[in-house]
PDB file of N, CA and C in Angstrom:
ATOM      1  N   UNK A   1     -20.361 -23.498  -9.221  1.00  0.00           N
ATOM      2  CA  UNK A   1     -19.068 -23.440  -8.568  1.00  0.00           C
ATOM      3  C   UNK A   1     -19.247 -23.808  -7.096  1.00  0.00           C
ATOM      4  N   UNK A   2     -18.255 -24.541  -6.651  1.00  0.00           N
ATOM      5  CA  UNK A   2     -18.432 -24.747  -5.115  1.00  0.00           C
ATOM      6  C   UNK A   2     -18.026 -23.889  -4.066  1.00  0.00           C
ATOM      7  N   UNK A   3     -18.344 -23.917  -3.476  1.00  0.00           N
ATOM      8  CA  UNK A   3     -18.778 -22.922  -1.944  1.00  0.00           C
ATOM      9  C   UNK A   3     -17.355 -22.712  -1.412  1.00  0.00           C
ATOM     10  N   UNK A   4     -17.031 -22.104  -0.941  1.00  0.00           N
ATOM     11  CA  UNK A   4     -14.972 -21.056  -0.682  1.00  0.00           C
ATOM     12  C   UNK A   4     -15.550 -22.529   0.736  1.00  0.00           C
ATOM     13  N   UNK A   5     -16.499 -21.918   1.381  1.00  0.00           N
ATOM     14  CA  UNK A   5     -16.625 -22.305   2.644  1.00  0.00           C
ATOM     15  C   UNK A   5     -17.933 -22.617   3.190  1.00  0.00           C
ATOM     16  N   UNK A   6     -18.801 -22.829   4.456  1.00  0.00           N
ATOM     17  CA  UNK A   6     -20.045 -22.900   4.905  1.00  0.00           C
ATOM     18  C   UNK A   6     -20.272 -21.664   5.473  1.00  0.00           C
ATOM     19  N   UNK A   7     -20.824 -20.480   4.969  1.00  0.00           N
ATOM     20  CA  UNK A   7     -21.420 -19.119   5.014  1.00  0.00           C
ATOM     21  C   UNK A   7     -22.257 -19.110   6.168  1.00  0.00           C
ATOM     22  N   UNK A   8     -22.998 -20.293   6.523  1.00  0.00           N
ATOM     23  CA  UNK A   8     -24.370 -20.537   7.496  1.00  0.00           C
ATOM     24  C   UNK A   8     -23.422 -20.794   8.502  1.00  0.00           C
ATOM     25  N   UNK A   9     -22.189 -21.612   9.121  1.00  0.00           N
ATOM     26  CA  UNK A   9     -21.386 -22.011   9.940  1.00  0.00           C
ATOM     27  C   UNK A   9     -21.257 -21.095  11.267  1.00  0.00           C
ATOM     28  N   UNK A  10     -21.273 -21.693  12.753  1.00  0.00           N
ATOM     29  CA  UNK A  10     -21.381 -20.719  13.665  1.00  0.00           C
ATOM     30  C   UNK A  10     -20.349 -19.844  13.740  1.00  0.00           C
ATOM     31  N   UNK A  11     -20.673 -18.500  14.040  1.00  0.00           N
ATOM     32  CA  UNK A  11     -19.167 -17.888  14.560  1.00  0.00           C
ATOM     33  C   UNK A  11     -19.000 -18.269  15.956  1.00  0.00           C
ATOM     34  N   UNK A  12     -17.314 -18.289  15.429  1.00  0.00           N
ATOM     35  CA  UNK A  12     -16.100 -18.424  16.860  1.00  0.00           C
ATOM     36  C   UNK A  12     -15.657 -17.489  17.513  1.00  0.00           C
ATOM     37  N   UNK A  13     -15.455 -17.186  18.163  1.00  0.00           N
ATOM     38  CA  UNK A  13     -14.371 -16.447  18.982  1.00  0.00           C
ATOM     39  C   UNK A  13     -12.963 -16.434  18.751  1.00  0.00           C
ATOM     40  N   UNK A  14     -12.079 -15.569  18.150  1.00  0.00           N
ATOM     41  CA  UNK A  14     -10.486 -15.992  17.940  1.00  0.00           C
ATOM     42  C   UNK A  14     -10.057 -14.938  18.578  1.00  0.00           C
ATOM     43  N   UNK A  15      -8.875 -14.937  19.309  1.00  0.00           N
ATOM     44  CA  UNK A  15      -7.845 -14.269  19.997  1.00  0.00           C
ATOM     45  C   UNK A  15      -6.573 -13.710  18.800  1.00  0.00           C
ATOM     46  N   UNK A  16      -7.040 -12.539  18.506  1.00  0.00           N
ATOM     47  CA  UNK A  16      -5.799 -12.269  17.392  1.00  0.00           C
ATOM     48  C   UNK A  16      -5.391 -11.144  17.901  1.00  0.00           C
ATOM     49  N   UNK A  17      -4.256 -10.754  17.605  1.00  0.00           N
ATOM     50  CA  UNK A  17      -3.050  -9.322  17.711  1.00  0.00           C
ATOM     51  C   UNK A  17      -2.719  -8.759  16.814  1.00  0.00           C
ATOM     52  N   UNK A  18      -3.264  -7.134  16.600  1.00  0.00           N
ATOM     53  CA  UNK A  18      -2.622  -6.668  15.976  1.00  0.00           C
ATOM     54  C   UNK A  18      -2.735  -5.207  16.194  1.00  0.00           C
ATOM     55  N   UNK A  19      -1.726  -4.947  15.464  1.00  0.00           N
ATOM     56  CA  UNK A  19      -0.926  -2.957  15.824  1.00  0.00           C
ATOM     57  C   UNK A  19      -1.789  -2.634  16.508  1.00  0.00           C
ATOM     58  N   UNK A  20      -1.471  -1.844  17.432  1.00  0.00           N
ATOM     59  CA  UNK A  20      -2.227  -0.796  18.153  1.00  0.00           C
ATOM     60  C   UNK A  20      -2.955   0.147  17.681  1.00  0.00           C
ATOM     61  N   UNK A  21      -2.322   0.902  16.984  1.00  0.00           N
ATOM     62  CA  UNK A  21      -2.484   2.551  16.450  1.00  0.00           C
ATOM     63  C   UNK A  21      -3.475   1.916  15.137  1.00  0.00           C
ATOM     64  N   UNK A  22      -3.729   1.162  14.457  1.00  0.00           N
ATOM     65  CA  UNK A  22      -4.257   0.284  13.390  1.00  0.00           C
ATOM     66  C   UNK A  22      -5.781   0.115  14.105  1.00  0.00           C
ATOM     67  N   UNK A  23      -5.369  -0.567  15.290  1.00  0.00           N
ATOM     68  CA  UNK A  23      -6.644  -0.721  15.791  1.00  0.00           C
ATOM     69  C   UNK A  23      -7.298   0.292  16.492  1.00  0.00           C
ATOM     70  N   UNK A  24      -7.321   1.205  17.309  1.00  0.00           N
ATOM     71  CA  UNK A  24      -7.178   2.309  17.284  1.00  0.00           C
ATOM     72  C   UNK A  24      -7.699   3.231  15.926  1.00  0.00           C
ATOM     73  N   UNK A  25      -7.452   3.525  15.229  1.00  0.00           N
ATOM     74  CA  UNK A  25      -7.853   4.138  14.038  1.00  0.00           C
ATOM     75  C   UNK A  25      -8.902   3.224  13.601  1.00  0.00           C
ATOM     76  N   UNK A  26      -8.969   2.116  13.190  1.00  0.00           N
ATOM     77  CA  UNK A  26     -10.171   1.760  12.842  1.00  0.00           C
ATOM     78  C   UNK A  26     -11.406   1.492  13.958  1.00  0.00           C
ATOM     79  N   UNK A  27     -10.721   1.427  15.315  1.00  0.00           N
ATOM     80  CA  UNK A  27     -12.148   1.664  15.836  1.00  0.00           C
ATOM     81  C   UNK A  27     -12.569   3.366  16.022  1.00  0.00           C
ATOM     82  N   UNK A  28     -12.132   4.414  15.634  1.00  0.00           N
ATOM     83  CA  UNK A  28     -12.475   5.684  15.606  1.00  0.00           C
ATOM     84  C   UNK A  28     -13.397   5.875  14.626  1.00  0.00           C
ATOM     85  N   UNK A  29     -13.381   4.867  13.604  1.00  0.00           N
ATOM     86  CA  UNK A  29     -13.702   5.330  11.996  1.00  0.00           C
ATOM     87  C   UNK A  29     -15.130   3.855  11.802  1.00  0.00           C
ATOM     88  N   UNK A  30     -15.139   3.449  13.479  1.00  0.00           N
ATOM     89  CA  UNK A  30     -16.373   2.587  13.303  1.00  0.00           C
ATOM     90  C   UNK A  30     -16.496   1.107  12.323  1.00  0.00           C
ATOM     91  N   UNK A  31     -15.308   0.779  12.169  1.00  0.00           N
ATOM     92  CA  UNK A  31     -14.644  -0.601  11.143  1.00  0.00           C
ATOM     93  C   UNK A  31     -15.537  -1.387  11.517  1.00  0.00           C
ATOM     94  N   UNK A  32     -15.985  -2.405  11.097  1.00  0.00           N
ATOM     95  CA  UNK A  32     -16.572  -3.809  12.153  1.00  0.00           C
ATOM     96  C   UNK A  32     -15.523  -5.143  11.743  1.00  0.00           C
ATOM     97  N   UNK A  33     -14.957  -4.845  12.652  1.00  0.00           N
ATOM     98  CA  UNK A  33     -13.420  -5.794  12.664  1.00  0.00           C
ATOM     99  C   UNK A  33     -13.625  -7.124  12.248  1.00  0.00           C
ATOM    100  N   UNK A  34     -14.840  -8.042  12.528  1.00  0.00           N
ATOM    101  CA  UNK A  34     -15.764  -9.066  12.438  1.00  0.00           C
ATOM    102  C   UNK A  34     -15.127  -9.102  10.838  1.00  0.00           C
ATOM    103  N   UNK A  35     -16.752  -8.275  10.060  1.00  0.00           N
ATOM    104  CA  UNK A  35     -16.344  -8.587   9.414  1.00  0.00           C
ATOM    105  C   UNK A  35     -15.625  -7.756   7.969  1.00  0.00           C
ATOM    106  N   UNK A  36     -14.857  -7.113   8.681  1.00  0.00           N
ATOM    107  CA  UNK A  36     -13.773  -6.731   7.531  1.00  0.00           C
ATOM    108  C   UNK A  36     -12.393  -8.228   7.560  1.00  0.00           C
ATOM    109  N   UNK A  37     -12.340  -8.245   9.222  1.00  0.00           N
ATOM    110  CA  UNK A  37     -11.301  -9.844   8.766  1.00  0.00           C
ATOM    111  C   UNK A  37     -12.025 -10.844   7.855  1.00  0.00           C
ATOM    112  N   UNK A  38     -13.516 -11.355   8.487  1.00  0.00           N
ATOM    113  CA  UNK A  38     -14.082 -11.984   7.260  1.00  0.00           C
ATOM    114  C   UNK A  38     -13.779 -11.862   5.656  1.00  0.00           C
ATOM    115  N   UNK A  39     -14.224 -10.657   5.559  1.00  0.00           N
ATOM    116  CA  UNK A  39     -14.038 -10.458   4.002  1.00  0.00           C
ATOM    117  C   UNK A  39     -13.053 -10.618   3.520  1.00  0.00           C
ATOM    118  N   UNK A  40     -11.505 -10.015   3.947  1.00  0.00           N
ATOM    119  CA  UNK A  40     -10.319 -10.357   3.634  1.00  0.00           C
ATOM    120  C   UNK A  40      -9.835 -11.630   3.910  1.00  0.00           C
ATOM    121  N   UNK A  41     -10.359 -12.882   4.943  1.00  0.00           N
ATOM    122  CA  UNK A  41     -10.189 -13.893   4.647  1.00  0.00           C
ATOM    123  C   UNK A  41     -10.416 -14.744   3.989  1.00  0.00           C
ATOM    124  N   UNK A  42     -11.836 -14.281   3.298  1.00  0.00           N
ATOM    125  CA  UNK A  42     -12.402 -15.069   2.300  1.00  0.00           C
ATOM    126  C   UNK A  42     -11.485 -14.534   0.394  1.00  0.00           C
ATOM    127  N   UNK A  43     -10.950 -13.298   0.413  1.00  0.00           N
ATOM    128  CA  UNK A  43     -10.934 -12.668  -0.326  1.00  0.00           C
ATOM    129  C   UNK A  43      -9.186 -13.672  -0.793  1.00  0.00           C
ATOM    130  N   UNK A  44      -8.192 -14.029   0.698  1.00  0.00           N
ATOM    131  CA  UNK A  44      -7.407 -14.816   0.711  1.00  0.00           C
ATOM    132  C   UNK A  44      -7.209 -16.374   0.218  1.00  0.00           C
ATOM    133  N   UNK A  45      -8.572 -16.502   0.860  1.00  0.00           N
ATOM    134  CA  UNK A  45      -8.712 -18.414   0.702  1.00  0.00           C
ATOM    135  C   UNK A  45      -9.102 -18.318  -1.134  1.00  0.00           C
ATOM    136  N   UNK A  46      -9.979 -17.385  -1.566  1.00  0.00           N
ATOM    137  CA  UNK A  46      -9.769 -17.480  -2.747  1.00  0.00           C
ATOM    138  C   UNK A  46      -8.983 -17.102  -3.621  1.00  0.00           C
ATOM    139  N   UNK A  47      -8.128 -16.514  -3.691  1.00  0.00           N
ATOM    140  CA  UNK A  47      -6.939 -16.591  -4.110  1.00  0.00           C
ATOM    141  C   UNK A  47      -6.214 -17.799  -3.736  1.00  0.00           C
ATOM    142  N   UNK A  48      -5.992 -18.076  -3.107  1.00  0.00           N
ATOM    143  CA  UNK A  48      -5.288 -19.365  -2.500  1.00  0.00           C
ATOM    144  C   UNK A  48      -5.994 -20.990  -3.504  1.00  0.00           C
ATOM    145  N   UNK A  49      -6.955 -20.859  -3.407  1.00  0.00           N
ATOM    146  CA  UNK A  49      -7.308 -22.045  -3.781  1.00  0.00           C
ATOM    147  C   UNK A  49      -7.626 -22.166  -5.378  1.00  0.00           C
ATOM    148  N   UNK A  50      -7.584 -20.579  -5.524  1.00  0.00           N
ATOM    149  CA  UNK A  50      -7.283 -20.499  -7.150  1.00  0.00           C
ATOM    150  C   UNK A  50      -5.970 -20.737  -7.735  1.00  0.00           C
ATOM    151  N   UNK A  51      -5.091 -20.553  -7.087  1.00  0.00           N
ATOM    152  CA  UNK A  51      -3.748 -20.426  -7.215  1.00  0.00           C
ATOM    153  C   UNK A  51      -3.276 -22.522  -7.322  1.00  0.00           C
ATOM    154  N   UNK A  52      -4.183 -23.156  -6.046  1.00  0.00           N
ATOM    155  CA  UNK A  52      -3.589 -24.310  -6.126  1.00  0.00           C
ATOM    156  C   UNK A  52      -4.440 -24.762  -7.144  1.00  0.00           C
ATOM    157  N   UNK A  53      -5.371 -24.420  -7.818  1.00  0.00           N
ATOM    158  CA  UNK A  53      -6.001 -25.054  -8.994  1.00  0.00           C
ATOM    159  C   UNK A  53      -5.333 -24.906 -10.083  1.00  0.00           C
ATOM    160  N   UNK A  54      -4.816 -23.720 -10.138  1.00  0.00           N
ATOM    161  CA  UNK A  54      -3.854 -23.795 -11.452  1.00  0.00           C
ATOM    162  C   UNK A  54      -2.462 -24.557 -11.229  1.00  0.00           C
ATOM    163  N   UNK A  55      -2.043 -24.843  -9.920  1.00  0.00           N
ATOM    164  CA  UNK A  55      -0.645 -25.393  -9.497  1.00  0.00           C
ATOM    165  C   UNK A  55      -1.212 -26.720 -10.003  1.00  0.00           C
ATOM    166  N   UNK A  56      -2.200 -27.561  -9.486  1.00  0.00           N
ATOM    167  CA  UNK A  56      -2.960 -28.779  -9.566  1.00  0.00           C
ATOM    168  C   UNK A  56      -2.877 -28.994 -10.965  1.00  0.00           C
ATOM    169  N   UNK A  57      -3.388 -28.013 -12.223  1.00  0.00           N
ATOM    170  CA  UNK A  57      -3.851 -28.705 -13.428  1.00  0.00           C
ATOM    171  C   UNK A  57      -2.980 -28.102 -14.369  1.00  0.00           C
ATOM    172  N   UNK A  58      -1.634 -27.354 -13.838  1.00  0.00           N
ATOM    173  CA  UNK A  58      -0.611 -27.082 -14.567  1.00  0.00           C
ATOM    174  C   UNK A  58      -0.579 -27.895 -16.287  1.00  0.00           C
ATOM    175  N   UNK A  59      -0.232 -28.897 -15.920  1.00  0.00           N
ATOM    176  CA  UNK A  59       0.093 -29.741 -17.150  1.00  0.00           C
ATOM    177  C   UNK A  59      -1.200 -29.493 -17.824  1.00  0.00           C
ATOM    178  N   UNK A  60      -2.217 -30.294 -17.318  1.00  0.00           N
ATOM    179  CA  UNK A  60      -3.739 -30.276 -18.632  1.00  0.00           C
ATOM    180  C   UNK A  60      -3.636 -28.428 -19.113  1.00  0.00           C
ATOM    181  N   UNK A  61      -3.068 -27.626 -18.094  1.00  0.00           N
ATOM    182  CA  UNK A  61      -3.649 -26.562 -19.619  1.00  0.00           C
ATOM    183  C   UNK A  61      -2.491 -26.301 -20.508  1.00  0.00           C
ATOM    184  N   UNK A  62      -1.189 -26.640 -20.129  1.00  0.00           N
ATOM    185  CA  UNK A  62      -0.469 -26.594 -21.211  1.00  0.00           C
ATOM    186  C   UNK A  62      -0.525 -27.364 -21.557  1.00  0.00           C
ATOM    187  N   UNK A  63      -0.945 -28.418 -21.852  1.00  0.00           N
ATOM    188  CA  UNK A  63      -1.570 -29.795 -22.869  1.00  0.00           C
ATOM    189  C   UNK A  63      -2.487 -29.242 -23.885  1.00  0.00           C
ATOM    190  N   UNK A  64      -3.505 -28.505 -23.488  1.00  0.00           N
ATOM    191  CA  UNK A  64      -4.667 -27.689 -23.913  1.00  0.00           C
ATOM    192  C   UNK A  64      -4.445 -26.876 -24.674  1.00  0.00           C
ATOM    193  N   UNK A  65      -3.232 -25.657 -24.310  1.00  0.00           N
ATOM    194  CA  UNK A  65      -2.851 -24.278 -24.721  1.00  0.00           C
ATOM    195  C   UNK A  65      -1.498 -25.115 -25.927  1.00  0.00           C
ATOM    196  N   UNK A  66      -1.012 -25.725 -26.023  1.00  0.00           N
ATOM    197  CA  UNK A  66       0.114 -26.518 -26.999  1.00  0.00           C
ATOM    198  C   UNK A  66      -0.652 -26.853 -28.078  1.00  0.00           C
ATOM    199  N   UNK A  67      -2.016 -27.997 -27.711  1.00  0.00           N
ATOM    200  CA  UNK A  67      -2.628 -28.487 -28.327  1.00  0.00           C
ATOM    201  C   UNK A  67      -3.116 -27.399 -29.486  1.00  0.00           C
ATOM    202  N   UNK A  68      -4.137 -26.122 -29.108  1.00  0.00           N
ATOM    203  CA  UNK A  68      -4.971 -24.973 -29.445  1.00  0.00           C
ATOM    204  C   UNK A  68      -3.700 -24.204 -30.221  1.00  0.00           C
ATOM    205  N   UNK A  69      -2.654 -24.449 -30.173  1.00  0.00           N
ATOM    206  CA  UNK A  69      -1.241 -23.359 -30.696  1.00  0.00           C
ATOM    207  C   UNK A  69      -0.928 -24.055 -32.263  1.00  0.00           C
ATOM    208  N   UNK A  70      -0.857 -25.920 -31.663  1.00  0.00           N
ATOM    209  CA  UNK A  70      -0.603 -26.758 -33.106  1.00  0.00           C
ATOM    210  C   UNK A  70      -1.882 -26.941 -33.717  1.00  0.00           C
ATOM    211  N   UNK A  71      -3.230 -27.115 -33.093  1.00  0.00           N
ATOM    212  CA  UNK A  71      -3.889 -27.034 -34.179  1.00  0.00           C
ATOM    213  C   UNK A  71      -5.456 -25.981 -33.976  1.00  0.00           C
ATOM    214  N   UNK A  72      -5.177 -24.916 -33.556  1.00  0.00           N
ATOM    215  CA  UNK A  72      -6.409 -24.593 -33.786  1.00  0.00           C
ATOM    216  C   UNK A  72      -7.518 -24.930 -32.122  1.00  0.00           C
ATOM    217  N   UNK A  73      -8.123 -23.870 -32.014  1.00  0.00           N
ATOM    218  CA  UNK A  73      -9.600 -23.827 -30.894  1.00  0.00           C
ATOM    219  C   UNK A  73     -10.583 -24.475 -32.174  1.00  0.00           C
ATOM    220  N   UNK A  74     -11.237 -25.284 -31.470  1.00  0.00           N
ATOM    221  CA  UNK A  74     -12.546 -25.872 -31.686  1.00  0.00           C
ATOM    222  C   UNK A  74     -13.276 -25.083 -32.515  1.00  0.00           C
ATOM    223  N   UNK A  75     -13.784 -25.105 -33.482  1.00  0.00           N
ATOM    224  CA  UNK A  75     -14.757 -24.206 -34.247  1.00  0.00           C
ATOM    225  C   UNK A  75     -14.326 -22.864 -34.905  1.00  0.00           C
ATOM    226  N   UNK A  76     -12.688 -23.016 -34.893  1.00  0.00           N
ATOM    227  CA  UNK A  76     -12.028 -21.766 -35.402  1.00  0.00           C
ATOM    228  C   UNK A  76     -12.598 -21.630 -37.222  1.00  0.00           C
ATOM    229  N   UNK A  77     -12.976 -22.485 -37.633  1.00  0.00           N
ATOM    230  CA  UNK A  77     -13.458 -22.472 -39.255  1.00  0.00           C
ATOM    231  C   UNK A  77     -14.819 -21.944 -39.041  1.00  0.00           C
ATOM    232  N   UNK A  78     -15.452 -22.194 -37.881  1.00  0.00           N
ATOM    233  CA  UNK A  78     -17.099 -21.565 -38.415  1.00  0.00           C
ATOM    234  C   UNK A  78     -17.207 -20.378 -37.802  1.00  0.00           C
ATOM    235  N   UNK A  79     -16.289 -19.503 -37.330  1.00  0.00           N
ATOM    236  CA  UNK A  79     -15.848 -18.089 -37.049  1.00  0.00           C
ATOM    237  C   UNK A  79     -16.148 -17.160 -38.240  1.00  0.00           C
ATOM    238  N   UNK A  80     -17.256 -16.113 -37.695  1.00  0.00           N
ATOM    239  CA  UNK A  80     -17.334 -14.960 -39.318  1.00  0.00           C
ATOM    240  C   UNK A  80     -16.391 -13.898 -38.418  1.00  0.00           C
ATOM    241  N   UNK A  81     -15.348 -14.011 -37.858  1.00  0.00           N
ATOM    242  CA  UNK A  81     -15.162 -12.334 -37.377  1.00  0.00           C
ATOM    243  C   UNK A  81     -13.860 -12.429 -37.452  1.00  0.00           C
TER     244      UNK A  81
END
């Protein structure tokens, strides 16, 4: 499977905003803001790019899933179960 992103890639610096009292509480509780945004951004982009893969190949799987409905998955006869 291919890579969400480049993992080795330098970190940046970004200027972001958010809640006070949010931030605040998680720096009491020792968060590492780094990378908890990391994780939830990666946790986003994949969803996201799963989402446009199925938007992308819409048709081939209901081509696939129509096909498998009128006649049968591949090897459904040499099935013992």
């Amino acid at each position: 499977m291919a890579e969400l992103y480049d993992e080795g890639a330098p970190k940046k610096a970004a200027n972001l905003s958010i809640n006070s009292d949010l931030l605040r509480k998680t720096r009491e509780l020792n968060i590492n803001l780094s990378a908890t945004l990391e994780r939830a951004l990666r946790e986003e982009l994949s969803k996201r790019e799963a989402d446009q893969w199925a938007d992308k190949n819409r048709t081939a799987i209901k081509s696939y899933n129509d096909f498998v409905e009128q006649h049968g998955c591949f090897g459904d006869e040499f099935r013992e179960y």
